[in-house]
Protein backbone atom coordinates (compact mmCIF):
# COMPACT_ATOMS: atom_id res chain seq x y z
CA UNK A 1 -27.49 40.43 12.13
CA UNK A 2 -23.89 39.38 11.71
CA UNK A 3 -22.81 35.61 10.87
CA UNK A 4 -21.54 33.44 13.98
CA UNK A 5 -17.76 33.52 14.41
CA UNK A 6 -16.27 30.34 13.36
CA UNK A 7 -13.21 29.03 13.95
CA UNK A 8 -10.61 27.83 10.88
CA UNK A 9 -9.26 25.40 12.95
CA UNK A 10 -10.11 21.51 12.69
CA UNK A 11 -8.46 20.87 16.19
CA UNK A 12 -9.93 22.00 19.45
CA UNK A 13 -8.00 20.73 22.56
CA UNK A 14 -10.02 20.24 26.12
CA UNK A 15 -8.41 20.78 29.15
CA UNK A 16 -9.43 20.04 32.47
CA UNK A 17 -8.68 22.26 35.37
CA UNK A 18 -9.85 21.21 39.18
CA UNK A 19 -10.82 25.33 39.06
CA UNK A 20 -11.76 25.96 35.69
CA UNK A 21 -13.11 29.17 36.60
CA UNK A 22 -9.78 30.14 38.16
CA UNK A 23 -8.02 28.96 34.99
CA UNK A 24 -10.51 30.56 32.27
CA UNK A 25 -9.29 34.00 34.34
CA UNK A 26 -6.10 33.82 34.69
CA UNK A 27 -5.25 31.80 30.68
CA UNK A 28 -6.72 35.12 29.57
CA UNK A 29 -4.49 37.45 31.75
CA UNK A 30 -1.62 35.51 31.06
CA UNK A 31 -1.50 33.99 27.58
CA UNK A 32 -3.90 36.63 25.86
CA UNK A 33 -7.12 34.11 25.32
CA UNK A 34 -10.47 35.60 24.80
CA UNK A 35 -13.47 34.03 26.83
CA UNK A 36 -16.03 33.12 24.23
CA UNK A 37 -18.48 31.12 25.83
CA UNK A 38 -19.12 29.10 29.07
CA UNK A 39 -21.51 26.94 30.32
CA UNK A 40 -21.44 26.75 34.40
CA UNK A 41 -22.70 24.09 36.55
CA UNK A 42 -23.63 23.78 40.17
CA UNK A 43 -20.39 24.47 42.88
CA UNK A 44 -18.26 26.77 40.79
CA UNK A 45 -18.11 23.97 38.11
CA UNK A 46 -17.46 24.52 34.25
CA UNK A 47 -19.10 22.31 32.35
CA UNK A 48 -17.78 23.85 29.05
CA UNK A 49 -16.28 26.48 28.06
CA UNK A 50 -14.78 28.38 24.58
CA UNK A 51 -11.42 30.42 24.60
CA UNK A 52 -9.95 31.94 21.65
CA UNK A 53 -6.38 33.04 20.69
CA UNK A 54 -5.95 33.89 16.84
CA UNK A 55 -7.68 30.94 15.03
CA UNK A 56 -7.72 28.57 17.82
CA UNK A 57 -10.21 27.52 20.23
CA UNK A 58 -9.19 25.60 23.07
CA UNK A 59 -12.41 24.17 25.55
CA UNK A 60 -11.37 24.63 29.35
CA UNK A 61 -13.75 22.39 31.93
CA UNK A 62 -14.08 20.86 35.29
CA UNK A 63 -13.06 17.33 36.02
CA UNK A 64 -15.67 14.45 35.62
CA UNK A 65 -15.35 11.37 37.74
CA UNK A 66 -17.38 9.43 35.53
CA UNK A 67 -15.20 10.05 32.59
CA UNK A 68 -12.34 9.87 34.30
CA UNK A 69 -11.39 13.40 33.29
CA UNK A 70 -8.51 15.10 35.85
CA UNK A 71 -6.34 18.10 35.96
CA UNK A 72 -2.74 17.09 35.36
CA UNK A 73 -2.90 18.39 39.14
CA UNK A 74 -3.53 15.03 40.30
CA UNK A 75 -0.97 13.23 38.47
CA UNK A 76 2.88 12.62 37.99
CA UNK A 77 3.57 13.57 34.86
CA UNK A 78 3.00 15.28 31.68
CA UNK A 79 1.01 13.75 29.02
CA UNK A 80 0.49 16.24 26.82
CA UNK A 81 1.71 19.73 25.54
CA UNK A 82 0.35 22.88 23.19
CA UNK A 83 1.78 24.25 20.63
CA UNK A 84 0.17 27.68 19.90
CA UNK A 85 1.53 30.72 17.03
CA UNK A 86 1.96 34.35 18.52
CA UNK A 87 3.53 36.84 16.78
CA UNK A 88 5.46 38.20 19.16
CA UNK A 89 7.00 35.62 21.06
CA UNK A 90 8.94 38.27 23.10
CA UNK A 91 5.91 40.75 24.47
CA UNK A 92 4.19 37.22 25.03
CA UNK A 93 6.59 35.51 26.94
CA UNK A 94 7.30 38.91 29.37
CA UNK A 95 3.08 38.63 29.85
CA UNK A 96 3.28 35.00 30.91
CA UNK A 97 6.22 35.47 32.98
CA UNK A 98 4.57 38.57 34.87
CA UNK A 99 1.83 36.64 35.65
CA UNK A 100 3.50 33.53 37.15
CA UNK A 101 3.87 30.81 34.10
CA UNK A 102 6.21 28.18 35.40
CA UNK A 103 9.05 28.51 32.68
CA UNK A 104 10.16 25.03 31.58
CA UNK A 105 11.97 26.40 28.53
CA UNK A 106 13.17 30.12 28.28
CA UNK A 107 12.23 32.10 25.23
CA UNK A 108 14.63 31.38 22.61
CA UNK A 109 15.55 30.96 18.57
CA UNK A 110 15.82 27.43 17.89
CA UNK A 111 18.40 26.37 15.28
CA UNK A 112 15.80 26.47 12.82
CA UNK A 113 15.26 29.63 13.15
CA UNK A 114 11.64 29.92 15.14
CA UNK A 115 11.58 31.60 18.49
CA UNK A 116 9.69 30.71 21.68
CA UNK A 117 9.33 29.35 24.93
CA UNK A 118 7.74 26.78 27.16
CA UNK A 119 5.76 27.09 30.02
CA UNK A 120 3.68 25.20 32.74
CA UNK A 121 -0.11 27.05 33.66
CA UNK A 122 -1.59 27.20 37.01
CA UNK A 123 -2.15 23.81 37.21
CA UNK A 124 0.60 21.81 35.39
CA UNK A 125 -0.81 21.79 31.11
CA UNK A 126 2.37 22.44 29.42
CA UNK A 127 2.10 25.57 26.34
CA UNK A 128 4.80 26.40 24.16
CA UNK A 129 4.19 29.26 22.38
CA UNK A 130 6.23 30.58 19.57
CA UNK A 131 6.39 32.15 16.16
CA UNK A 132 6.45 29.04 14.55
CA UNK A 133 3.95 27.31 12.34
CA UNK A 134 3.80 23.92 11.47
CA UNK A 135 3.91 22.76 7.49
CA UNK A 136 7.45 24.78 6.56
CA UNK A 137 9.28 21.71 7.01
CA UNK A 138 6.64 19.06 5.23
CA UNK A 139 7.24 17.42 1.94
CA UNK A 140 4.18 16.86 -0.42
CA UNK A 141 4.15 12.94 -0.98
């Protein structure tokens, strides 16, 4: 029997879509996620879910009134954004376009020297993805 896959990541966003099952579907047509795992409740509800893209795992589910938990759907604004590595920023960005990703940024090289683009999903979470990782810029204190 094989180990369990485990993830290298220490962060592992939640997101909250009013039709998480809608959303599990189409972040994998669109953005190239795998669907690891989900846990369904009663009325179409997600009550958790596991979706893969490289190293990272991001957790899709259904709102909860009693924890306050919404879709960015119901509100005006954007409070948060991702921030995920592809290697090819190019093929990736003419996937997400084809399937109907809401560009906010178009795919491009920033001046130091990354390239990628920004985008809003079916229901408002902002992505940027890119060929950048985080740490080139740091300076050990």
């Amino acid at each position: 029997m094989s180990e369990p896959y485990r993830s290298p990541s220490d962060i592992y966003p939640s997101l909250i879509y009013d039709d998480a099952p809608a959303a599990i579907d189409w972040l994998v047509r669109a953005f190239g996620f795998t669907c690891r795992f989900v846990v369904p409740g009663e009325g179409n509800r997600v009550e958790h879910s596991e979706l893969s893209l490289g190293t990272g795992v991001v957790m899709i589910s259904s709102p909860k009134a009693e924890t306050h938990h919404v879709s960015p759907k119901s509100l005006n604004g954007i409070s948060q954004a991702l921030s995920v590595f592809v290697a090819d920023p190019d093929a990736h960005y003419a996937v997400a376009i084809a399937a109907s990703a809401k560009l906010v940024r178009p795919l491009q090289t920033e001046e130091y020297g990354a390239r990628g683009y920004m985008v809003l999903d079916t229901e408002g979470h902002l992505w940027y993805f890119g060929n950048y990782r985080p740490g080139e810029y740091w300076q050990d204190k």
